[in-house]
C-alpha atoms as a PDB file:
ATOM      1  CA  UNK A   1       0.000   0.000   0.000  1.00  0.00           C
ATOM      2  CA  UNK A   2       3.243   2.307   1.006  1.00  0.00           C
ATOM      3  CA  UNK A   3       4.498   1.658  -2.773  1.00  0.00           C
ATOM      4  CA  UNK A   4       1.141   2.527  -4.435  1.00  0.00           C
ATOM      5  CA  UNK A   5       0.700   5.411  -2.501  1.00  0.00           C
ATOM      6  CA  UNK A   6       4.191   6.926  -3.861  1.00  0.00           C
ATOM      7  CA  UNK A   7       3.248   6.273  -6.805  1.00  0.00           C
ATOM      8  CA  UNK A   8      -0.148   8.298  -6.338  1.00  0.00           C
ATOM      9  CA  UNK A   9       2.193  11.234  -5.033  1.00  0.00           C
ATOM     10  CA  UNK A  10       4.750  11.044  -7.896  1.00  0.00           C
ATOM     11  CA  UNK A  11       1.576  10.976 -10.781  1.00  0.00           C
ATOM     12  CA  UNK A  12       0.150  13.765  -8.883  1.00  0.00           C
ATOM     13  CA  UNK A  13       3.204  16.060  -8.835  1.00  0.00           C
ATOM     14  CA  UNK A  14       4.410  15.189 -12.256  1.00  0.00           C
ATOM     15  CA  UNK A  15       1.243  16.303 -13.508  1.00  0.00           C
ATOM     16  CA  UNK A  16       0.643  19.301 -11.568  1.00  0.00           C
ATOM     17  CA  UNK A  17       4.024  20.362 -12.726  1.00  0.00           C
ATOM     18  CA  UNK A  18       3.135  19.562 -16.560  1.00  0.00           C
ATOM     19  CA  UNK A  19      -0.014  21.327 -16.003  1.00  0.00           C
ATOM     20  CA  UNK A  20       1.250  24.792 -14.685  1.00  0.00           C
ATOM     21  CA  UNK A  21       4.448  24.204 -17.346  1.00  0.00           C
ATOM     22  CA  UNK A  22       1.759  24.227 -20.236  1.00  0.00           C
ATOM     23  CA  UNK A  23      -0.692  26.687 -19.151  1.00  0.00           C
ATOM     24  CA  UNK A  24       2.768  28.999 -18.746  1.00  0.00           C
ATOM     25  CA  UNK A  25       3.469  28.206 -22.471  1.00  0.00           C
ATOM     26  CA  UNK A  26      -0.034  28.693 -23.819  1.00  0.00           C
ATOM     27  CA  UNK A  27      -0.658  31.922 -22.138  1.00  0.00           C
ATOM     28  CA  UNK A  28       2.931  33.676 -23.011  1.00  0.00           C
ATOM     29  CA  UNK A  29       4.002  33.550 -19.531  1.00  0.00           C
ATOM     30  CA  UNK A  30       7.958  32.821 -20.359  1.00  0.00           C
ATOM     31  CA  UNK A  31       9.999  35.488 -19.488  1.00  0.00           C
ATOM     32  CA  UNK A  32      13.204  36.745 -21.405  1.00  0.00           C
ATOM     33  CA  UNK A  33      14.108  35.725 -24.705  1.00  0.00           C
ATOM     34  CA  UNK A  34      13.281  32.131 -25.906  1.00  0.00           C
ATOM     35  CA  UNK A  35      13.080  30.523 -29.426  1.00  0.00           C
ATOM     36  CA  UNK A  36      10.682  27.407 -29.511  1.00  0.00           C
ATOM     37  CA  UNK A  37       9.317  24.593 -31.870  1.00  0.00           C
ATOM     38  CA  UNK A  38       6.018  22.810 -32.195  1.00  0.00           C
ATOM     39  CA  UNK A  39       6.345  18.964 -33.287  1.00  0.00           C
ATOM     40  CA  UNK A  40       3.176  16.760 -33.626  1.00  0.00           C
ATOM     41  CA  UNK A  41       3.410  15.234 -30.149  1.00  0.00           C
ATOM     42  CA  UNK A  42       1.183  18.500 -29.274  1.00  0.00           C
ATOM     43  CA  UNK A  43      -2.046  20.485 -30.293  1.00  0.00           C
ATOM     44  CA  UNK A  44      -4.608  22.501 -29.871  1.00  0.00           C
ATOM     45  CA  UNK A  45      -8.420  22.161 -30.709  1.00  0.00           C
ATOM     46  CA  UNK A  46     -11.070  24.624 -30.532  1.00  0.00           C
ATOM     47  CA  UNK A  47     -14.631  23.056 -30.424  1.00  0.00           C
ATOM     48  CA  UNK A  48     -17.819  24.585 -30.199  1.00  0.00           C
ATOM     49  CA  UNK A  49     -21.608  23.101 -29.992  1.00  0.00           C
ATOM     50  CA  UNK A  50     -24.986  22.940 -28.278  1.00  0.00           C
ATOM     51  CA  UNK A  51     -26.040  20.588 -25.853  1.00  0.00           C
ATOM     52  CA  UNK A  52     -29.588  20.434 -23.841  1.00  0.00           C
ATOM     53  CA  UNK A  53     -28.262  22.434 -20.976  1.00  0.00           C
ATOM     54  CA  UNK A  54     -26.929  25.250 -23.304  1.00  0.00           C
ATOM     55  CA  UNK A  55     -24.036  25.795 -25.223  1.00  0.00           C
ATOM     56  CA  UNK A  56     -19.990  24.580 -24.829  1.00  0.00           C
ATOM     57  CA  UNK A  57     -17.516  25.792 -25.719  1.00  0.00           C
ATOM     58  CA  UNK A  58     -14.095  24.094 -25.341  1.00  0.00           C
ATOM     59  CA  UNK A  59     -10.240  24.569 -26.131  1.00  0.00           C
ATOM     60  CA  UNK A  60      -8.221  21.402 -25.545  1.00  0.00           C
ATOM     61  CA  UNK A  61      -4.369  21.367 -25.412  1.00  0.00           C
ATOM     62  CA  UNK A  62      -2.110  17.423 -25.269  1.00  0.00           C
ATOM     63  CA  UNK A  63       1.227  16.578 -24.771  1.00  0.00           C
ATOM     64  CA  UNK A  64       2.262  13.025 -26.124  1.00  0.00           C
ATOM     65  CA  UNK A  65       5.455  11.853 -24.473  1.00  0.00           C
ATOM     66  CA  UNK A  66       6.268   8.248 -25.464  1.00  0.00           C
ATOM     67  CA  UNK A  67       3.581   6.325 -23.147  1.00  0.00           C
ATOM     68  CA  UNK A  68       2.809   9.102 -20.804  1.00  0.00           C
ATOM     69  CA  UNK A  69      -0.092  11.512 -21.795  1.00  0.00           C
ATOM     70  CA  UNK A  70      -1.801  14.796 -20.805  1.00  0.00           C
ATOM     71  CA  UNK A  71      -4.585  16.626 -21.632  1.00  0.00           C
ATOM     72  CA  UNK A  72      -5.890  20.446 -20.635  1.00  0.00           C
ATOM     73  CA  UNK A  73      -9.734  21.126 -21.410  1.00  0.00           C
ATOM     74  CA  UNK A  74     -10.612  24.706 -20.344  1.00  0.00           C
ATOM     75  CA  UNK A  75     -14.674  25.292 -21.132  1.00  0.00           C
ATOM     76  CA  UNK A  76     -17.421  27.737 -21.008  1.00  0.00           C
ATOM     77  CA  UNK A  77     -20.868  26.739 -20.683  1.00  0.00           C
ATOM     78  CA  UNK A  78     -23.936  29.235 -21.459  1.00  0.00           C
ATOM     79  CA  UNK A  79     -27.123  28.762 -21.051  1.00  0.00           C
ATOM     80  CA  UNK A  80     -29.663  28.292 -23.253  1.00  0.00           C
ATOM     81  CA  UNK A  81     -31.432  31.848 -22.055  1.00  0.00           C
ATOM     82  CA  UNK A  82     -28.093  33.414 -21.838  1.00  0.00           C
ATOM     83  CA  UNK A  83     -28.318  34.344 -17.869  1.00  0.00           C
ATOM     84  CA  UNK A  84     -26.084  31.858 -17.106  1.00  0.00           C
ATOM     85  CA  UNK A  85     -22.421  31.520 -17.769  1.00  0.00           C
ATOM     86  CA  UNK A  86     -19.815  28.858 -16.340  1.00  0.00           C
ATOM     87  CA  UNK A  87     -16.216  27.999 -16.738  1.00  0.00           C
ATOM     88  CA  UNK A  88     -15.140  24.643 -16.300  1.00  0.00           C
ATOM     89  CA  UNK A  89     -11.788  23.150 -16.128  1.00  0.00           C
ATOM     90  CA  UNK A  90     -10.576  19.337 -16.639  1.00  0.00           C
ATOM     91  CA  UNK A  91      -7.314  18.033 -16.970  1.00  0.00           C
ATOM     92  CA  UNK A  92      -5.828  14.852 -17.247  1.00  0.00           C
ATOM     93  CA  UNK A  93      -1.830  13.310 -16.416  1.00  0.00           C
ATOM     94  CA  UNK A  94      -1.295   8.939 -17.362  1.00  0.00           C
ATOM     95  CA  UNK A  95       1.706   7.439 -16.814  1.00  0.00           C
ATOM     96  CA  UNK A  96       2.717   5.066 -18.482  1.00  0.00           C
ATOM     97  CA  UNK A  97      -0.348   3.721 -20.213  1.00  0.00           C
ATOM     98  CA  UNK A  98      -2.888   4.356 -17.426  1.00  0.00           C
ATOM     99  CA  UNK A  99      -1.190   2.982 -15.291  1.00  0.00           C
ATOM    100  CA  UNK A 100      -1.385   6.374 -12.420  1.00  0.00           C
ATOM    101  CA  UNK A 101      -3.663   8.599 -13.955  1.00  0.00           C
ATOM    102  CA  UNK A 102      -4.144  12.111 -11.945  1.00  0.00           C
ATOM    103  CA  UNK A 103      -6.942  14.321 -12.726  1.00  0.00           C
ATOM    104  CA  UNK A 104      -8.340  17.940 -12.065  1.00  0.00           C
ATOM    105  CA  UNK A 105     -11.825  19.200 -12.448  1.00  0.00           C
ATOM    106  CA  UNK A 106     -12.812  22.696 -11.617  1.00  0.00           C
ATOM    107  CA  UNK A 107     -15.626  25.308 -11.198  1.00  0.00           C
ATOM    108  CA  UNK A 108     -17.354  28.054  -9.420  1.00  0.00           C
ATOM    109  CA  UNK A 109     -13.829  28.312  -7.389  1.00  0.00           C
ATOM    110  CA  UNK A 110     -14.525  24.783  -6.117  1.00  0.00           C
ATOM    111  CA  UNK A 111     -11.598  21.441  -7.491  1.00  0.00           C
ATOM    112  CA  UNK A 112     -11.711  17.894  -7.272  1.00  0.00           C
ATOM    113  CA  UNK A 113      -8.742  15.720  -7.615  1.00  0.00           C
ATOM    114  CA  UNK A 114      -8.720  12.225  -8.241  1.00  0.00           C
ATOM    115  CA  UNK A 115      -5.913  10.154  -8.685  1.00  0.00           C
ATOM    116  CA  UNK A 116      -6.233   6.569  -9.949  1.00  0.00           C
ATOM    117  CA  UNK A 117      -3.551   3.342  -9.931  1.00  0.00           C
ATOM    118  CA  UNK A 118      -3.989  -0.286 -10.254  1.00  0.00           C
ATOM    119  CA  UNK A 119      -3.054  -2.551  -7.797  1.00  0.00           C
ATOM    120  CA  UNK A 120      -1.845  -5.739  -6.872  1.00  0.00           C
ATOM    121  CA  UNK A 121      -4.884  -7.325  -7.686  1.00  0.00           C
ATOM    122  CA  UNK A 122      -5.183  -6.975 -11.473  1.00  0.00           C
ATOM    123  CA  UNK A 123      -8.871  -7.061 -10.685  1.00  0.00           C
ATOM    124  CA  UNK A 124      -9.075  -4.356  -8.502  1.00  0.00           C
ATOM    125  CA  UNK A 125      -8.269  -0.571  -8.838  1.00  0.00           C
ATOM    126  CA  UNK A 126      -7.199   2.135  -6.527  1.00  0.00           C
ATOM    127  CA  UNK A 127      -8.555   5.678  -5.674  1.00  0.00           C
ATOM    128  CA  UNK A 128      -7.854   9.117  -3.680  1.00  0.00           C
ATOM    129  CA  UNK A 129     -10.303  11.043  -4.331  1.00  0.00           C
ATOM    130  CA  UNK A 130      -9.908  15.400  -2.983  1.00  0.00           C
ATOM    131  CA  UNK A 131     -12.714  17.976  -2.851  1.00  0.00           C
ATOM    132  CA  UNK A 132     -10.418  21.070  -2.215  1.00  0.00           C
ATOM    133  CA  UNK A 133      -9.153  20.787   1.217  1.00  0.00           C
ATOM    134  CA  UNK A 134     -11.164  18.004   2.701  1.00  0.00           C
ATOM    135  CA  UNK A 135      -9.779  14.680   3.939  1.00  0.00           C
ATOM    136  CA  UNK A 136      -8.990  12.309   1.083  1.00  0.00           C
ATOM    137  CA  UNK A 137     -11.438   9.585   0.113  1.00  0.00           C
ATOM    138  CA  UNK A 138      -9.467   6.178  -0.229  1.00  0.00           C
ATOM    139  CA  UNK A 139     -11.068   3.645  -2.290  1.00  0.00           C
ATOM    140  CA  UNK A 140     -10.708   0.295  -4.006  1.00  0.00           C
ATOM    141  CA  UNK A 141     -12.973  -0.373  -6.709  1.00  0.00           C
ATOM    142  CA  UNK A 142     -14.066  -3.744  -8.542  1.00  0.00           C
ATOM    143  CA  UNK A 143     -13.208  -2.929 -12.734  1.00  0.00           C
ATOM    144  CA  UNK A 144     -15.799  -4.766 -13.717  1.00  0.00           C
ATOM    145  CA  UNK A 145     -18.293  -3.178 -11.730  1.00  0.00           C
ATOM    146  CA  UNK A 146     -16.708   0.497 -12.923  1.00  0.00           C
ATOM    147  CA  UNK A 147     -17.324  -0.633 -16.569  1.00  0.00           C
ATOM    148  CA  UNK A 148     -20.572  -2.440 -16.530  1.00  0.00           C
ATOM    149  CA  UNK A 149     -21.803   0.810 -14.903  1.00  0.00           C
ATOM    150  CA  UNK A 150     -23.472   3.558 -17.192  1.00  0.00           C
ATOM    151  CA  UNK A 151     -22.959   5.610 -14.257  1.00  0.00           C
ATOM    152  CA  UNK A 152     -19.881   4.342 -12.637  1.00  0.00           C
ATOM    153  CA  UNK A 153     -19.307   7.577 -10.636  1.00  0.00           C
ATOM    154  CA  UNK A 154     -22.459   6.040  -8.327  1.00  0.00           C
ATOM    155  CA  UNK A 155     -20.810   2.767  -7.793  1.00  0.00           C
ATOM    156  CA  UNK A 156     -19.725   1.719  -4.006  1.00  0.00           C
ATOM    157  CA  UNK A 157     -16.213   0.556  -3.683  1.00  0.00           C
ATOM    158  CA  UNK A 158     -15.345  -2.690  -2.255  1.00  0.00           C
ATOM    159  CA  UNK A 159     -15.987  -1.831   1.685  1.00  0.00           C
ATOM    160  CA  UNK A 160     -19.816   0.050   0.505  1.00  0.00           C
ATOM    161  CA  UNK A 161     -18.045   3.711   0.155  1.00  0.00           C
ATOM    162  CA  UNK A 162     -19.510   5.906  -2.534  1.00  0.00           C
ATOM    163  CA  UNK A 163     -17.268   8.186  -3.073  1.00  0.00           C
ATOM    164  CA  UNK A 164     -18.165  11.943  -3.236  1.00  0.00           C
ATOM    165  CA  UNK A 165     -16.615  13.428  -6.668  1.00  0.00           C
ATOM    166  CA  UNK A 166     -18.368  16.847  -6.694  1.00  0.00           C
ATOM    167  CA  UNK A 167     -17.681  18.587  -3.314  1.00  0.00           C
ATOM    168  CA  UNK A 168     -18.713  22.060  -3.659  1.00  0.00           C
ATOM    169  CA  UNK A 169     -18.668  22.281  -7.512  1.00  0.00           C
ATOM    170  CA  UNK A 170     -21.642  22.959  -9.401  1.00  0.00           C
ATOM    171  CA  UNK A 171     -20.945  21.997 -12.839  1.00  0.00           C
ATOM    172  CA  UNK A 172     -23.381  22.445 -15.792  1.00  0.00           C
ATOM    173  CA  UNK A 173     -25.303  19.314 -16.717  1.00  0.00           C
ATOM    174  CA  UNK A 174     -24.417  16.830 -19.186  1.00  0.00           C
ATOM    175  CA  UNK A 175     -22.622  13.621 -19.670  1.00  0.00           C
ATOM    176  CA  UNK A 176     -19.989  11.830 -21.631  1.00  0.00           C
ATOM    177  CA  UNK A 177     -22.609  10.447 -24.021  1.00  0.00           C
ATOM    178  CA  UNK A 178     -23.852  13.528 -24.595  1.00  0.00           C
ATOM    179  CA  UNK A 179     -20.350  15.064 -25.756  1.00  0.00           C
ATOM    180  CA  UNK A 180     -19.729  12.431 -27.555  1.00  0.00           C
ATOM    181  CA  UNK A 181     -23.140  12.645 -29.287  1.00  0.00           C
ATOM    182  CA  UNK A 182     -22.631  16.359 -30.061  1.00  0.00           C
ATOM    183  CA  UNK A 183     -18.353  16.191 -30.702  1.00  0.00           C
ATOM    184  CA  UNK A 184     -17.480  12.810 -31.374  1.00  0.00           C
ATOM    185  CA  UNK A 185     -17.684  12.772 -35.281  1.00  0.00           C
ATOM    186  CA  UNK A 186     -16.127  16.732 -36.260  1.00  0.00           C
ATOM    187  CA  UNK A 187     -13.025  15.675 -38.496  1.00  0.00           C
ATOM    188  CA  UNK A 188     -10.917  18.177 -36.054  1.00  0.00           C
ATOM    189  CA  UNK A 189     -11.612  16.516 -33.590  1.00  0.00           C
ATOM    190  CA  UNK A 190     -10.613  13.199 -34.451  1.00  0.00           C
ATOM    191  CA  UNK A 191      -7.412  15.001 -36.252  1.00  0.00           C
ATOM    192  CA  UNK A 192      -6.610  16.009 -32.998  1.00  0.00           C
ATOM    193  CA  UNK A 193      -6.884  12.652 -31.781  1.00  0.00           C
ATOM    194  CA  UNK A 194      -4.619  11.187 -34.835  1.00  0.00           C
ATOM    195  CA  UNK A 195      -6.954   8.993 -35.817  1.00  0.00           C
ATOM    196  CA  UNK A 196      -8.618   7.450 -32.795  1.00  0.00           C
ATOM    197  CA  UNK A 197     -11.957   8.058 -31.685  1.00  0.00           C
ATOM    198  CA  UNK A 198     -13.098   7.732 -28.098  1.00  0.00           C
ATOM    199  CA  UNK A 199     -14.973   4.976 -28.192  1.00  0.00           C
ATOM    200  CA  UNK A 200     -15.534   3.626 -24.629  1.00  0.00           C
ATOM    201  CA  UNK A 201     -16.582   0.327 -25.568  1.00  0.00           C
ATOM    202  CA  UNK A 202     -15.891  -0.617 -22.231  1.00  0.00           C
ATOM    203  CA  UNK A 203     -14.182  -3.956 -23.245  1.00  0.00           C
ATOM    204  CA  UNK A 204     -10.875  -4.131 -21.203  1.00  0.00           C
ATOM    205  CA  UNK A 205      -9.701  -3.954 -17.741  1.00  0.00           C
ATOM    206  CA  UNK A 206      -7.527  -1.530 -18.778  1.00  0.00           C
ATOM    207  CA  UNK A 207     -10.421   1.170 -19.681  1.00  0.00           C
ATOM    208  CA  UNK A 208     -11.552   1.373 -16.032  1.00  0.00           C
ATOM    209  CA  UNK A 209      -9.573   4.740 -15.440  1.00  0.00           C
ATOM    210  CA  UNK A 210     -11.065   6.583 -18.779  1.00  0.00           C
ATOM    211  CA  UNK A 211     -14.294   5.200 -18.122  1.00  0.00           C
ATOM    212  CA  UNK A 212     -14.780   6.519 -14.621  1.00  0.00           C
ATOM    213  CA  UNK A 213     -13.201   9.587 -15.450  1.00  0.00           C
ATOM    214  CA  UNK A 214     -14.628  10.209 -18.283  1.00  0.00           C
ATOM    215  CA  UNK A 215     -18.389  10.384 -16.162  1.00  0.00           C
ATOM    216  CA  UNK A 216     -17.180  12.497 -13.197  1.00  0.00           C
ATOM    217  CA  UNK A 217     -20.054  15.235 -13.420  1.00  0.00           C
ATOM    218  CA  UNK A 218     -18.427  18.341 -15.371  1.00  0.00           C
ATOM    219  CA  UNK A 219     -15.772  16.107 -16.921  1.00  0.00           C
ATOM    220  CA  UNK A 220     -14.565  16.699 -20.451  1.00  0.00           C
ATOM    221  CA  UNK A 221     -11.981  14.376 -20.590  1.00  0.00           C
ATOM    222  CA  UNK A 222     -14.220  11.715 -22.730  1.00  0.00           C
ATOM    223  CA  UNK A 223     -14.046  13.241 -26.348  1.00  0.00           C
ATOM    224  CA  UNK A 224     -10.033  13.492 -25.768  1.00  0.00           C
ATOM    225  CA  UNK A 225      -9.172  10.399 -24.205  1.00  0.00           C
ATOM    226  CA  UNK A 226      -9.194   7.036 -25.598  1.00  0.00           C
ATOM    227  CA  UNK A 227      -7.640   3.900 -23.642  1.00  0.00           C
ATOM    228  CA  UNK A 228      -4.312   2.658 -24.730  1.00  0.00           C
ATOM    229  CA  UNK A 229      -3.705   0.623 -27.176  1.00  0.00           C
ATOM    230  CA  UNK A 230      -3.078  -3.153 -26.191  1.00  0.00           C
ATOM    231  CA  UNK A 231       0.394  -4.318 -28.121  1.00  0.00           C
ATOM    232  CA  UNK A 232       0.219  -7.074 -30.444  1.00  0.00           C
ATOM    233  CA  UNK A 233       2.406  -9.422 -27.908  1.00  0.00           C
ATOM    234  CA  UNK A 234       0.271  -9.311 -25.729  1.00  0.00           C
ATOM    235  CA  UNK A 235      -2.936  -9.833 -27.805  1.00  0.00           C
ATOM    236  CA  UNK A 236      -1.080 -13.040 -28.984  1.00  0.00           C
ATOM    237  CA  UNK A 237      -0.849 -13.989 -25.071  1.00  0.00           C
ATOM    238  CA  UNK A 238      -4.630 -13.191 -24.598  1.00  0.00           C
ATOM    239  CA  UNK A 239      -5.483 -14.997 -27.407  1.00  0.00           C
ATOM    240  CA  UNK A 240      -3.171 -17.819 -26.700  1.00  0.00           C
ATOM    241  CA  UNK A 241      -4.371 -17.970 -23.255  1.00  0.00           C
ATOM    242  CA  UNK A 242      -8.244 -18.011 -24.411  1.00  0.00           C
ATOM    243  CA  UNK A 243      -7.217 -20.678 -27.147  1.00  0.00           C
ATOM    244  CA  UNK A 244      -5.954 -22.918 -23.661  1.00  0.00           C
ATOM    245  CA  UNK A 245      -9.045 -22.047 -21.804  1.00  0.00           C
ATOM    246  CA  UNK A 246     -10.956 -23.306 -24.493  1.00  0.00           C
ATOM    247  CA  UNK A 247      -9.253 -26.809 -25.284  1.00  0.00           C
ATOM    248  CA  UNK A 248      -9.370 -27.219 -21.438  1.00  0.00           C
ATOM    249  CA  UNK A 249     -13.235 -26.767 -21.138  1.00  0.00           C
ATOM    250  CA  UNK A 250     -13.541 -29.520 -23.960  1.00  0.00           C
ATOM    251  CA  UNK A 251     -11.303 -31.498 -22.350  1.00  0.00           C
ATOM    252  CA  UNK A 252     -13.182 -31.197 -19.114  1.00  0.00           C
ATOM    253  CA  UNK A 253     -16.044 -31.993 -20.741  1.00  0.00           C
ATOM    254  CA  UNK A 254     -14.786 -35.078 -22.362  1.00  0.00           C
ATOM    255  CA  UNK A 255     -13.386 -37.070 -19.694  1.00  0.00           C
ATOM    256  CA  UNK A 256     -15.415 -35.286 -16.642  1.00  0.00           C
ATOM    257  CA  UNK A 257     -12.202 -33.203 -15.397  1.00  0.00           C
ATOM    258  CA  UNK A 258      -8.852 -31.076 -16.979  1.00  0.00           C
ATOM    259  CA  UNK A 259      -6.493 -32.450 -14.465  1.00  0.00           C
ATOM    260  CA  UNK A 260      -6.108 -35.044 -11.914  1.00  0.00           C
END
């Protein structure tokens, strides 16, 4: 538990230290003289469209670095009668494939901050979960449950918790679907994303983090996060290891048992 907790810690300062580094950058904060470069590992989107609630705005900002990732949404959400406007603010650090993910969600002067790991169960992930200063939530959730949930936000962790992931916000109203209903097919978009559309299908252990992140209520992250990709080694394993399962069951069936 020490070991996954330092690893919490070094997710969470790594990204809020990528995080102030880019906002720096993208608001001309540098000071003296500087030459710089942009390469493809970064970008910025602008996206604009109307939802139920009213209308969103958002400018999105990555950083691609190998198998670590990060992701700035800032937002502004109007009302459909115009009397109401909000900002909203989501940001995303994974390590090494999803491995620690950290993220930031903001409004109305109010943060949450949840940072997610796996642990040594492979069926089982970690959470620490901050509404500004409050005591941290600590949580261990079943992945299955997270991603057979529509609304895995509401789902208890192992000892019954539910964890509170609003605190004092007061975000506009919508959800991931609803983004991606709106978003999810404008050819910038998915330029942005090089290709790969966040599809949440919801079919992998490994898309536990950007599922329940992805729902956390004012959370933008969805439409610029997609889970990563498994490598072909270790699809061969999978399906090596399903091939075995199978040839086992028959077996089983066959002579009554796999093994004596």
């Amino acid at each position: 538990m020490k070991a996954e907790r330092r690893d919490f810690l070094k997710a969470a300062t790594t990204a809020c230290v990528l995080s102030l580094a880019s906002q720096g950058k993208a608001f001309g904060q540098d000071s003296g003289k500087a030459s710089g470069e942009l390469r493809a590992g970064s970008g910025t989107l602008y996206l604009e469209g109307k939802l139920k609630s009213g209308v969103l705005k958002l400018e999105a900002q990555d950083l691609l670095d190998r198998a670590d990732r990060s992701v700035i949404v800032r937002g502004r959400w109007d009302s459909l009668d115009s009397k109401e406007t909000t900002e909203i603010y989501s940001a995303m650090f994974s390590y090494q494939k999803d491995l620690n993910v950290f993220a930031l969600f903001h409004d109305h002067d109010h943060s949450t901050i949840v940072v997610l790991s796996n642990s040594d169960d492979v069926k089982i992930g970690s959470a620490i979960v901050w509404n500004d200063g409050e005591n941290p939530q600590i949580l261990n959730f079943k992945k299955a449950e997270i991603l057979a949930a529509d609304k895995p936000q509401t789902i208890a962790d192992v000892s019954g918790k539910v964890p509170d992931l609003t605190g004092r916000r007061k975000p506009p109203e919508f959800t991931s679907m609803e983004l991606e209903s709106v978003f999810g097919s404008d050819p910038e978009l998915l330029a942005f994303m090089r290709g790969r559309k966040a599809t949440h299908d919801r079919r992998e252990d490994h898309e536990w983090a950007c599922w329940y992140l992805s729902n956390v209520r004012g959370s933008t992250l969805g439409l610029f996060w997609t889970p990563p990709r498994v490598t072909s080694q270790s699809a061969k394993l999978r399906s090596f290891s399903n091939s075995w399962k199978r040839r086992v069951d028959r077996s089983s069936i066959n002579k009554g048992e796999a093994f004596k």
